[in-house]
Protein backbone atom coordinates (compact mmCIF):
# COMPACT_ATOMS: atom_id res chain seq x y z
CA UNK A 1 46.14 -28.60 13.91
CA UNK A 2 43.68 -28.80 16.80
CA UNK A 3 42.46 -26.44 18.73
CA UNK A 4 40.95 -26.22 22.15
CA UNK A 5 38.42 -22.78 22.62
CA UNK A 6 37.04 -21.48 25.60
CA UNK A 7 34.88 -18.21 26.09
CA UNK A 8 36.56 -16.39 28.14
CA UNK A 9 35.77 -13.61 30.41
CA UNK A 10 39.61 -12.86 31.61
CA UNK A 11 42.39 -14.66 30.72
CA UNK A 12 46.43 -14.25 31.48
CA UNK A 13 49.44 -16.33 31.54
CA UNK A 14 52.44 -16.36 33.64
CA UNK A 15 55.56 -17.35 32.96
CA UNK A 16 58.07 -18.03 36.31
CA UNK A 17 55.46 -15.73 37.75
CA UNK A 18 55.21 -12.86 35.18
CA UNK A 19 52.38 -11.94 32.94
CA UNK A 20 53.26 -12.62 29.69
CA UNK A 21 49.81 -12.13 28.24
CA UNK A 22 46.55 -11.06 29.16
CA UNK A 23 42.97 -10.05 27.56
CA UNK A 24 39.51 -9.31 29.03
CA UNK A 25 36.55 -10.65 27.10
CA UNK A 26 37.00 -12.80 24.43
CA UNK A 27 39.28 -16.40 23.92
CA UNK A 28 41.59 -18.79 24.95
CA UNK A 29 42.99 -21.22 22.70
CA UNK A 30 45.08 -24.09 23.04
CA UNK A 31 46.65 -24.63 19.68
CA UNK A 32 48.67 -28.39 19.00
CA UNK A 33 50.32 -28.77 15.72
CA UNK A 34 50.83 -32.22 14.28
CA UNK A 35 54.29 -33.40 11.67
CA UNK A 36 51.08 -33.41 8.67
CA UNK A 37 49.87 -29.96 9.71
CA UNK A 38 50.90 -26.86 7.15
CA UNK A 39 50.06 -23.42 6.29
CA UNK A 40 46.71 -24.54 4.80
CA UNK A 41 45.82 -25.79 8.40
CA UNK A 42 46.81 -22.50 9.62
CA UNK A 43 44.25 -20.72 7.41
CA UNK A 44 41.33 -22.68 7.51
CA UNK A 45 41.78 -22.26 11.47
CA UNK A 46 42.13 -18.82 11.30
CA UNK A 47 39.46 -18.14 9.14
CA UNK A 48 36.96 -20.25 11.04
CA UNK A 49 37.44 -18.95 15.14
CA UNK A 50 37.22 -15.45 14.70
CA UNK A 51 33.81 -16.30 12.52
CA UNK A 52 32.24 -18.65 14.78
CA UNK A 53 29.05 -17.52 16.56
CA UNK A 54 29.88 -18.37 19.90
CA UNK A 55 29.07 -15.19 21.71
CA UNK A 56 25.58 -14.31 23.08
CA UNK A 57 23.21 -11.58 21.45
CA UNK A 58 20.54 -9.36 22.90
CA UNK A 59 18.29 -12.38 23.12
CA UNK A 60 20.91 -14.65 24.51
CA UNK A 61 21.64 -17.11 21.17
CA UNK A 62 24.78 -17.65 20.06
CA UNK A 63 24.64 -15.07 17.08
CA UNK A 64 27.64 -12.87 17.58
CA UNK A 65 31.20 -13.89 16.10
CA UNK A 66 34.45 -12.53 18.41
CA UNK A 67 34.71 -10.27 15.84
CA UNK A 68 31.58 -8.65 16.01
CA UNK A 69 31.90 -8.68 19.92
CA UNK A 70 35.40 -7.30 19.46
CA UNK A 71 37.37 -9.81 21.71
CA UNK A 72 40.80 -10.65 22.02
CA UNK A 73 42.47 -14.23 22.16
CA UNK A 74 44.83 -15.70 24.59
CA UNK A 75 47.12 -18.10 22.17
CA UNK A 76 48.96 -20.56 24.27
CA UNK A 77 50.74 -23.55 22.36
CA UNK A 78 49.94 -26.70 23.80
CA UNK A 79 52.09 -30.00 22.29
CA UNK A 80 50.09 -31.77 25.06
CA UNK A 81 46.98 -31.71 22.85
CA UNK A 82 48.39 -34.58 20.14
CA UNK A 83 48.91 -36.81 23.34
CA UNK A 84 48.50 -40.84 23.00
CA UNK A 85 46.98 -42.16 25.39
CA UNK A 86 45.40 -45.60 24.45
CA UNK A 87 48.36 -47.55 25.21
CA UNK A 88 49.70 -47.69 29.18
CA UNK A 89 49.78 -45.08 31.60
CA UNK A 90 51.69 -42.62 30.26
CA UNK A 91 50.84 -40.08 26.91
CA UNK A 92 52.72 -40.88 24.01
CA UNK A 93 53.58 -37.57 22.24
CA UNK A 94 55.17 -39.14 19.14
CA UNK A 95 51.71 -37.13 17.18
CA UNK A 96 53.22 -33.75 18.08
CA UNK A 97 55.16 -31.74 15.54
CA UNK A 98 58.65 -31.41 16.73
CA UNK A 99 59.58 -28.06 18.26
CA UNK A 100 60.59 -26.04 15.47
CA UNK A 101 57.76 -27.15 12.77
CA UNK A 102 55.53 -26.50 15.55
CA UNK A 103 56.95 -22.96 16.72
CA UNK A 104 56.52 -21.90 12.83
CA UNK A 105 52.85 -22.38 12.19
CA UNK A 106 52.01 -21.12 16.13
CA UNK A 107 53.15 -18.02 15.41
CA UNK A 108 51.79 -18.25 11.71
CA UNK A 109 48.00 -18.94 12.93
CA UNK A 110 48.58 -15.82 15.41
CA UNK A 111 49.73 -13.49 12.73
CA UNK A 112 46.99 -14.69 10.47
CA UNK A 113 44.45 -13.67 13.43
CA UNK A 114 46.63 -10.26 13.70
CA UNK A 115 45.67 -9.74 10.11
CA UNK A 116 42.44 -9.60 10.72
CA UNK A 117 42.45 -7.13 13.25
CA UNK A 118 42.08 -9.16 16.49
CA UNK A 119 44.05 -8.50 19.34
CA UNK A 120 46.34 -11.83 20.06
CA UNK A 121 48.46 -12.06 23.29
CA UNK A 122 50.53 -15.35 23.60
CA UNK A 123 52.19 -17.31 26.28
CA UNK A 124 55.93 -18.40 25.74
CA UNK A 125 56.34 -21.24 23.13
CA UNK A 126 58.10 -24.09 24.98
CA UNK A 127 57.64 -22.65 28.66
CA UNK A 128 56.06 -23.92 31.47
CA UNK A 129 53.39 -22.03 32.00
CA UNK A 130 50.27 -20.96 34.34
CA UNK A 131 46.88 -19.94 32.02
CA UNK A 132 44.05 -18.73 34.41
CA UNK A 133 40.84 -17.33 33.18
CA UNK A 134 36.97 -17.00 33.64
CA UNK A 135 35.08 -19.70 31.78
CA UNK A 136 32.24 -17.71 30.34
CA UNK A 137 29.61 -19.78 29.83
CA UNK A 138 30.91 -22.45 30.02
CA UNK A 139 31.76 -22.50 26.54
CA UNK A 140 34.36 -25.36 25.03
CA UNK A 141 35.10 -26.25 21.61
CA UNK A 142 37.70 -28.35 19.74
CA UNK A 143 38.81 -27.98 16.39
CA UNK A 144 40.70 -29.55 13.86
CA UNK A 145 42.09 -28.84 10.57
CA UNK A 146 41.65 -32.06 9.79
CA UNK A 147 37.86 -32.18 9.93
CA UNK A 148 37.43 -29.18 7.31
């Protein structure tokens, strides 16, 4: 799995011009899955996020976790994120997990980050969608399951 992370002031996305989710403070994620990735990738992931000290303390170092901030995440799946693109002009996608696989361990990762108490709103798995939200920071990180 890989995942995109921003810091995120505000964050929503719309779906044919409704809100489907929305949070104040706290993430956005853009989650790919990949045809090796399984429900071990889905833990490590959602162990790690929540736990990384990303958000600023009193003293302005990154000491505080989202969970001790008590942030929310914005989950949108993003296929886009296993995208070729060393051959040609235009992204291979062949790395993506195919639609079902892929639908499974989304909503696996976001009910493993339920479980641990943290707000999750989602965009609409296979939409096209609109994410807008306030880079705090900036802060961007990618991670993969394969790199644990």
């Amino acid at each position: 799995m890989k995942v995109v992370l921003q810091r995120a002031k505000d964050a929503k996305v719309t779906v044919e011009g409704a809100t489907v989710g929305a949070i104040s403070k706290g993430l956005v994620l853009l989650v790919g899955v990949t045809h090796e990735d399984t429900e071990e990738d889905v833990k490590y992931l959602a162990e790690k996020i929540p736990n990384l000290r990303i958000f600023e303390d009193e003293s302005e170092k990154m000491n505080l976790s989202l969970l001790d901030v008590e942030g929310a995440i914005l989950s949108v799946s993003q296929f886009t994120l296993y995208g070729d693109c060393r051959k040609g002009r235009r992204p291979n996608f062949m790395g993506a997990a195919k639609p079902d696989k892929a639908e499974l361990l989304y909503e696996k990762f976001n009910g493993a980050l339920r479980e641990k108490g943290i707000i999750v709103e989602t965009g609409t798995f296979g939409a096209m969608m609109d994410v807008s939200f306030t880079n705090d920071g900036p802060v961007t990180l990618i991670l993969e399951s394969k790199d644990k």
